[in-house]
N, C-alpha and C. Protein backbone atom coordinates (compact mmCIF):
# COMPACT_ATOMS: atom_id res chain seq x y z
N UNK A 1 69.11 16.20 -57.91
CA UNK A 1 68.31 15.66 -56.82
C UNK A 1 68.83 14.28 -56.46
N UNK A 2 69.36 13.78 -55.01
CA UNK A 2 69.40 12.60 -54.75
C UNK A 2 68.09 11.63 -55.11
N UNK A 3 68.66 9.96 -55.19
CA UNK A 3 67.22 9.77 -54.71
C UNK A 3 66.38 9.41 -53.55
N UNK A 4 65.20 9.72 -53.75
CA UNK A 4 64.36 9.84 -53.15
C UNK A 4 64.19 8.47 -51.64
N UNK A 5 63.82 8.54 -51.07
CA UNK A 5 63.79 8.30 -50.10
C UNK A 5 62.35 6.99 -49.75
N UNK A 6 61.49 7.06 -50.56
CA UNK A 6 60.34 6.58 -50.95
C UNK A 6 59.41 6.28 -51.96
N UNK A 7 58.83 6.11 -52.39
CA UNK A 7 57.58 5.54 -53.21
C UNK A 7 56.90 6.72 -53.66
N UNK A 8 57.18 7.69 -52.58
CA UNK A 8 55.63 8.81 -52.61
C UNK A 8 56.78 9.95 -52.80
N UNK A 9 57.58 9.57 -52.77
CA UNK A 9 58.65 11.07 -52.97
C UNK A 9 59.07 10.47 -54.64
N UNK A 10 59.59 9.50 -54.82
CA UNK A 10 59.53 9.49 -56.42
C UNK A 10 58.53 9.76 -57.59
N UNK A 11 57.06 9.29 -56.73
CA UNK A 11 55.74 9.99 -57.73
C UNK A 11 55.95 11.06 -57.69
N UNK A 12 56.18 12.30 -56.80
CA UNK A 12 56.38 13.61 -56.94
C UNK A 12 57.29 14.35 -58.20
N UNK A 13 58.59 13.07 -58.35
CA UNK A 13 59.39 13.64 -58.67
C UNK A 13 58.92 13.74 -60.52
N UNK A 14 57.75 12.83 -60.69
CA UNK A 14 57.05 12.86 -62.17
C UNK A 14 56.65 14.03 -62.78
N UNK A 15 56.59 15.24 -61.58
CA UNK A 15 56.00 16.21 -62.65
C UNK A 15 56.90 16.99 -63.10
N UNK A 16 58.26 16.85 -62.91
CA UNK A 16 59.46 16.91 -63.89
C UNK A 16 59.08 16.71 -65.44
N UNK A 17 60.05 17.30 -66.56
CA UNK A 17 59.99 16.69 -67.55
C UNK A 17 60.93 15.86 -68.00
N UNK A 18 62.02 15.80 -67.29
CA UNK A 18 63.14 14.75 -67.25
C UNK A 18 63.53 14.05 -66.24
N UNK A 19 63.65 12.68 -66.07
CA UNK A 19 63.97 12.37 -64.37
C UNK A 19 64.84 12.83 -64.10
N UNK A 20 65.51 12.96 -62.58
CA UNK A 20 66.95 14.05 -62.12
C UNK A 20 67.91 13.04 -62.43
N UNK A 21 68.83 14.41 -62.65
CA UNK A 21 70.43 13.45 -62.57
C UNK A 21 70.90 12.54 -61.41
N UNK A 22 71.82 11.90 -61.97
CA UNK A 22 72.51 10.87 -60.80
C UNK A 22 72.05 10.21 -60.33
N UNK A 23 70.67 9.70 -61.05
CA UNK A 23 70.21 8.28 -60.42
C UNK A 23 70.71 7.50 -61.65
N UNK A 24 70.15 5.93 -60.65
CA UNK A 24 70.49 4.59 -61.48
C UNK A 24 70.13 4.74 -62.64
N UNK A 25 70.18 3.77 -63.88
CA UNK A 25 69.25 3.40 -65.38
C UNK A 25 68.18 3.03 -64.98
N UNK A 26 67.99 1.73 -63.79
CA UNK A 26 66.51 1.90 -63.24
C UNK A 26 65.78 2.12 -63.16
N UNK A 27 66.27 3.02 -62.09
CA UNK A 27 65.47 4.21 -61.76
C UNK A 27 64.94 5.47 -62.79
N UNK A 28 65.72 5.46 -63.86
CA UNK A 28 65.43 6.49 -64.62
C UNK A 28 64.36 5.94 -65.60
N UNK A 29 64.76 4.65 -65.86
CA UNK A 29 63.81 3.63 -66.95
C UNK A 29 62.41 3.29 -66.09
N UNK A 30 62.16 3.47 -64.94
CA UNK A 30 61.02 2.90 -63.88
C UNK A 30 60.21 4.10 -63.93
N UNK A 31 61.48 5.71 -63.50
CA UNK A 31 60.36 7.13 -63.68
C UNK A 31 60.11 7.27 -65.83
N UNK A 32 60.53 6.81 -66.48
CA UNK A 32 59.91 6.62 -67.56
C UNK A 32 59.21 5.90 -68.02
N UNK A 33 58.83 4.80 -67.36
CA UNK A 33 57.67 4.03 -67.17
C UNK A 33 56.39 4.64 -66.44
N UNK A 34 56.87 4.78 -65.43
CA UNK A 34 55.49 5.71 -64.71
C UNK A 34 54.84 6.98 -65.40
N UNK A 35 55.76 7.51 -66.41
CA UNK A 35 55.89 9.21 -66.88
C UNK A 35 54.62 8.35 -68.14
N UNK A 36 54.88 7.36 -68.68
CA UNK A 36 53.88 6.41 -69.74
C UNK A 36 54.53 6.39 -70.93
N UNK A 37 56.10 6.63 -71.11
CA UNK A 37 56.77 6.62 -71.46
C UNK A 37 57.50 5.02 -72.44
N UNK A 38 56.95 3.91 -72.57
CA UNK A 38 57.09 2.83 -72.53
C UNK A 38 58.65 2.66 -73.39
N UNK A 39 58.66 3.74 -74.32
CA UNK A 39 59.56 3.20 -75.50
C UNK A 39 61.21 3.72 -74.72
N UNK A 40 60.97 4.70 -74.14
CA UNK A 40 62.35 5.38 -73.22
C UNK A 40 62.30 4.28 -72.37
N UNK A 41 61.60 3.83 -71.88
CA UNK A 41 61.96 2.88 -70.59
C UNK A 41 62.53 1.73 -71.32
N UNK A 42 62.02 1.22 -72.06
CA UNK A 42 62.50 0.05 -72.45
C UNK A 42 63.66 0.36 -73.24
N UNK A 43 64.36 1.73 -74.35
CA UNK A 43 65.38 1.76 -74.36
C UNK A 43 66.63 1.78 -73.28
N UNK A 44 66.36 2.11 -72.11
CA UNK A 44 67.44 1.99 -71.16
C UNK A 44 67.58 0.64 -70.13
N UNK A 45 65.89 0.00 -70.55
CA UNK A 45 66.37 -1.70 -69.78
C UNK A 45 67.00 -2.49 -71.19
N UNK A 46 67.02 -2.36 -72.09
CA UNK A 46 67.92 -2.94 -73.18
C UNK A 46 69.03 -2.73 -72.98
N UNK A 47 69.66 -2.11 -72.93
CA UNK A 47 70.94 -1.81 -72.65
C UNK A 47 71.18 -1.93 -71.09
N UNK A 48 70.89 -2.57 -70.54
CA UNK A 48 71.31 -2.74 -68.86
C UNK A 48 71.20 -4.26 -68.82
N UNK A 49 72.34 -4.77 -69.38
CA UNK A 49 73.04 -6.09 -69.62
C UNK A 49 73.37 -6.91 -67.99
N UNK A 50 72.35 -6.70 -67.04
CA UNK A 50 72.23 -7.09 -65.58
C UNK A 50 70.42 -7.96 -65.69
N UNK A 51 70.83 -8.89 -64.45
CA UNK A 51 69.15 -8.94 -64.19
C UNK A 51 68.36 -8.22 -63.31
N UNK A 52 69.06 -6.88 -63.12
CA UNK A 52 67.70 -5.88 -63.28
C UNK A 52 67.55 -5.10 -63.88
N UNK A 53 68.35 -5.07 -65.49
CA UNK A 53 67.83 -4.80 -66.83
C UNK A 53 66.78 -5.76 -67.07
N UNK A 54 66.89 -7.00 -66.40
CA UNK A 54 66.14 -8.11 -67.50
C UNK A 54 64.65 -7.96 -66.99
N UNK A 55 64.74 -7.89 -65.36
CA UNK A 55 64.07 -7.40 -65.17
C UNK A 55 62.81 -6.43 -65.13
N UNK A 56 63.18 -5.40 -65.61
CA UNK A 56 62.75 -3.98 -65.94
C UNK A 56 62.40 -4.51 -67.66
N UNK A 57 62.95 -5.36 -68.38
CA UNK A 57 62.71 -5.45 -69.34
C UNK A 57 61.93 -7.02 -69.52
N UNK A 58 61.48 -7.73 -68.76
CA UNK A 58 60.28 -8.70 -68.41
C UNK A 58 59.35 -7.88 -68.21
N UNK A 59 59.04 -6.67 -67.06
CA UNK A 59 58.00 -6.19 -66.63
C UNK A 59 57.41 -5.28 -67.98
N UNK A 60 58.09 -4.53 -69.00
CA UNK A 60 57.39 -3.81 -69.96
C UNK A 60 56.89 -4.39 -70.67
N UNK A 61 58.00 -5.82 -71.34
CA UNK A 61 56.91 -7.16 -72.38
C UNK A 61 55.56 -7.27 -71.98
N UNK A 62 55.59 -7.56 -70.66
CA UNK A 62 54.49 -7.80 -69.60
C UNK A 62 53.17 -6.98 -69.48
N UNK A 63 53.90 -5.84 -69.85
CA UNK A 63 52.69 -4.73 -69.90
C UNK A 63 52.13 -4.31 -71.30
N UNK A 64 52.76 -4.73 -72.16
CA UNK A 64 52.52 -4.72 -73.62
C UNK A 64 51.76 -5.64 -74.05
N UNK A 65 51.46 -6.89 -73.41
CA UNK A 65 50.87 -8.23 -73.00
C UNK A 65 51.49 -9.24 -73.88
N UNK A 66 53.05 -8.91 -74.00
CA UNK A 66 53.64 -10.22 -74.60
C UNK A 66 54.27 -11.02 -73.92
N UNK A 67 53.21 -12.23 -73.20
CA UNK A 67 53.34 -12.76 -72.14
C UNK A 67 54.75 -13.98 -72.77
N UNK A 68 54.85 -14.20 -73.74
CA UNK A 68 55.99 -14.96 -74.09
C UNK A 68 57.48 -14.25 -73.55
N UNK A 69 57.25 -13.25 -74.42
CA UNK A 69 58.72 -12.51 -74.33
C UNK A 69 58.89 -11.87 -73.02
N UNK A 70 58.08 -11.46 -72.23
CA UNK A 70 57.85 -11.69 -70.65
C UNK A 70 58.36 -12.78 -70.23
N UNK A 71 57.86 -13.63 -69.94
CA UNK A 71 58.90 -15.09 -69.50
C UNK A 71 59.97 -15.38 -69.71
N UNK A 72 60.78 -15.10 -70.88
CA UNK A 72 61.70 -15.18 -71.57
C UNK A 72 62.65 -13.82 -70.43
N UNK A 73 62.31 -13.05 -70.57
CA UNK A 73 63.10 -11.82 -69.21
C UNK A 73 63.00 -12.00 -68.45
N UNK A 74 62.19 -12.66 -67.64
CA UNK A 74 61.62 -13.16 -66.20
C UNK A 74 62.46 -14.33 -66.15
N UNK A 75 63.05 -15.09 -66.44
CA UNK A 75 64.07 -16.03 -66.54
C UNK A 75 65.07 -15.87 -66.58
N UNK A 76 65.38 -14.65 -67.63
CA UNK A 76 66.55 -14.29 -67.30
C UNK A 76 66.67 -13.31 -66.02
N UNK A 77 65.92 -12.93 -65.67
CA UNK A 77 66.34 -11.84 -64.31
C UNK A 77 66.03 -13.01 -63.28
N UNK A 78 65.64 -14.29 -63.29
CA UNK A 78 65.97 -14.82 -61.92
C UNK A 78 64.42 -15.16 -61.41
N UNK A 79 63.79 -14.74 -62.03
CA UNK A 79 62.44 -14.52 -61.31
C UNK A 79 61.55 -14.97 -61.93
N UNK A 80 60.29 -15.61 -60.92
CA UNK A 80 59.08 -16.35 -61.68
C UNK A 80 58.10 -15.06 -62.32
N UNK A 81 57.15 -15.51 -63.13
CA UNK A 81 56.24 -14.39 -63.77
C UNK A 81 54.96 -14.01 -62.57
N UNK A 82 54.78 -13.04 -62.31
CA UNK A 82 54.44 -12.42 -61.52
C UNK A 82 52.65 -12.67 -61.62
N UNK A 83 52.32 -12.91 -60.11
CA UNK A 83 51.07 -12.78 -60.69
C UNK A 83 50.08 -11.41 -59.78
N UNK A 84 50.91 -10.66 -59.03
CA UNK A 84 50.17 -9.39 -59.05
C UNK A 84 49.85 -8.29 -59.97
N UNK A 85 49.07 -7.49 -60.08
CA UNK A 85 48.48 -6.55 -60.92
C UNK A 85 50.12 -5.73 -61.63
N UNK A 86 49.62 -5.63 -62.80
CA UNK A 86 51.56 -4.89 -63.47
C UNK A 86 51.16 -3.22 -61.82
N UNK A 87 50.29 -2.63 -61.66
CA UNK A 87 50.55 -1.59 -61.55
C UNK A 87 51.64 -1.82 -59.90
N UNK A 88 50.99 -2.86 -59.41
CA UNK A 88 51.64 -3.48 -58.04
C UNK A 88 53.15 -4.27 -58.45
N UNK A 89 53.46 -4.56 -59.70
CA UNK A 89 54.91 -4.65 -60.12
C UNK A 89 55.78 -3.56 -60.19
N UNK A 90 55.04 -2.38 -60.76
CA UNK A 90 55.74 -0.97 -61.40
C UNK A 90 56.13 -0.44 -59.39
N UNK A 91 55.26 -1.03 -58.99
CA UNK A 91 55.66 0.06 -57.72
C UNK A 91 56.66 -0.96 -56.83
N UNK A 92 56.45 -2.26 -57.26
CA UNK A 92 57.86 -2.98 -56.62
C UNK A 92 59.03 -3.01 -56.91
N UNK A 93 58.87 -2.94 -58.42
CA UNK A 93 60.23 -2.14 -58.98
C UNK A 93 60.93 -1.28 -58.52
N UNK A 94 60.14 0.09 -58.61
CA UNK A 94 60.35 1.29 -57.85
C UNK A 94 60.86 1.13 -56.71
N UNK A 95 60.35 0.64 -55.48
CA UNK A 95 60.53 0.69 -54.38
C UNK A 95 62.12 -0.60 -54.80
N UNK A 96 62.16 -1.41 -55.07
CA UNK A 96 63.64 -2.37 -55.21
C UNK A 96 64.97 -1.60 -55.69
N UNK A 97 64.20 -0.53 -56.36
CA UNK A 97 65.19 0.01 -56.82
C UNK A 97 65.98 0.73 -56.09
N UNK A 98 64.84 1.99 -55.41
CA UNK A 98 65.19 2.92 -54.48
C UNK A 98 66.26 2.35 -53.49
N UNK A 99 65.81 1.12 -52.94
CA UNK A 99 66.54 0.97 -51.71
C UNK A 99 68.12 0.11 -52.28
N UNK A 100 68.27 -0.07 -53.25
CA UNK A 100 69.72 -0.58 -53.11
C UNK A 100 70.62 0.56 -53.36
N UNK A 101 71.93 0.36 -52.98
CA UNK A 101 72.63 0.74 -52.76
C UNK A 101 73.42 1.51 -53.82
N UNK A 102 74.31 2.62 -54.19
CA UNK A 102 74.03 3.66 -55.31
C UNK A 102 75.40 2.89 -55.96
């Protein structure tokens, strides 16, 4: 499956039991986040030595509520600590992800 095109076409793509091939780590670590998956997601933002590994790996600290080690990724990806709801992060993710370029 390419990806998706949207927000509302990637929730669909959850009732999979594996995300599809040939997407980003991202993207695959973001639909394993959404899936509630925390420990797969965060194995593939560990290993994505970019800041939008660091990224993806600020936002799970974040949701685990280790607001330290959150900051600490949020610094390194470039970015201040967020103060919308995580579920309004998970879907900005998503959507940041979708749209760059493959």
């Amino acid at each position: 499956m390419s990806k998706p095109k949207n927000y509302e076409t990637f929730v669909t793509t959850l009732e999979s039991s594996t995300p599809p091939r040939g997407w980003s780590d991202a993207l695959k670590a973001m639909w394993f986040d959404c899936k509630g998956d925390w420990e797969a997601s965060h194995d593939i933002a560990q290993e994505m030595y970019t800041t939008h590994g660091s990224w993806i790996h600020a936002y799970l600290h974040r949701q685990e509520g280790d607001k330290f080690n959150a900051g600490y990724w949020y610094r390194q990806a470039g970015r201040e600590f967020p103060t919308v709801s995580l579920k309004e992060e998970q879907r900005q993710l998503v959507e940041y992800f979708l749209n760059q370029q493959p």
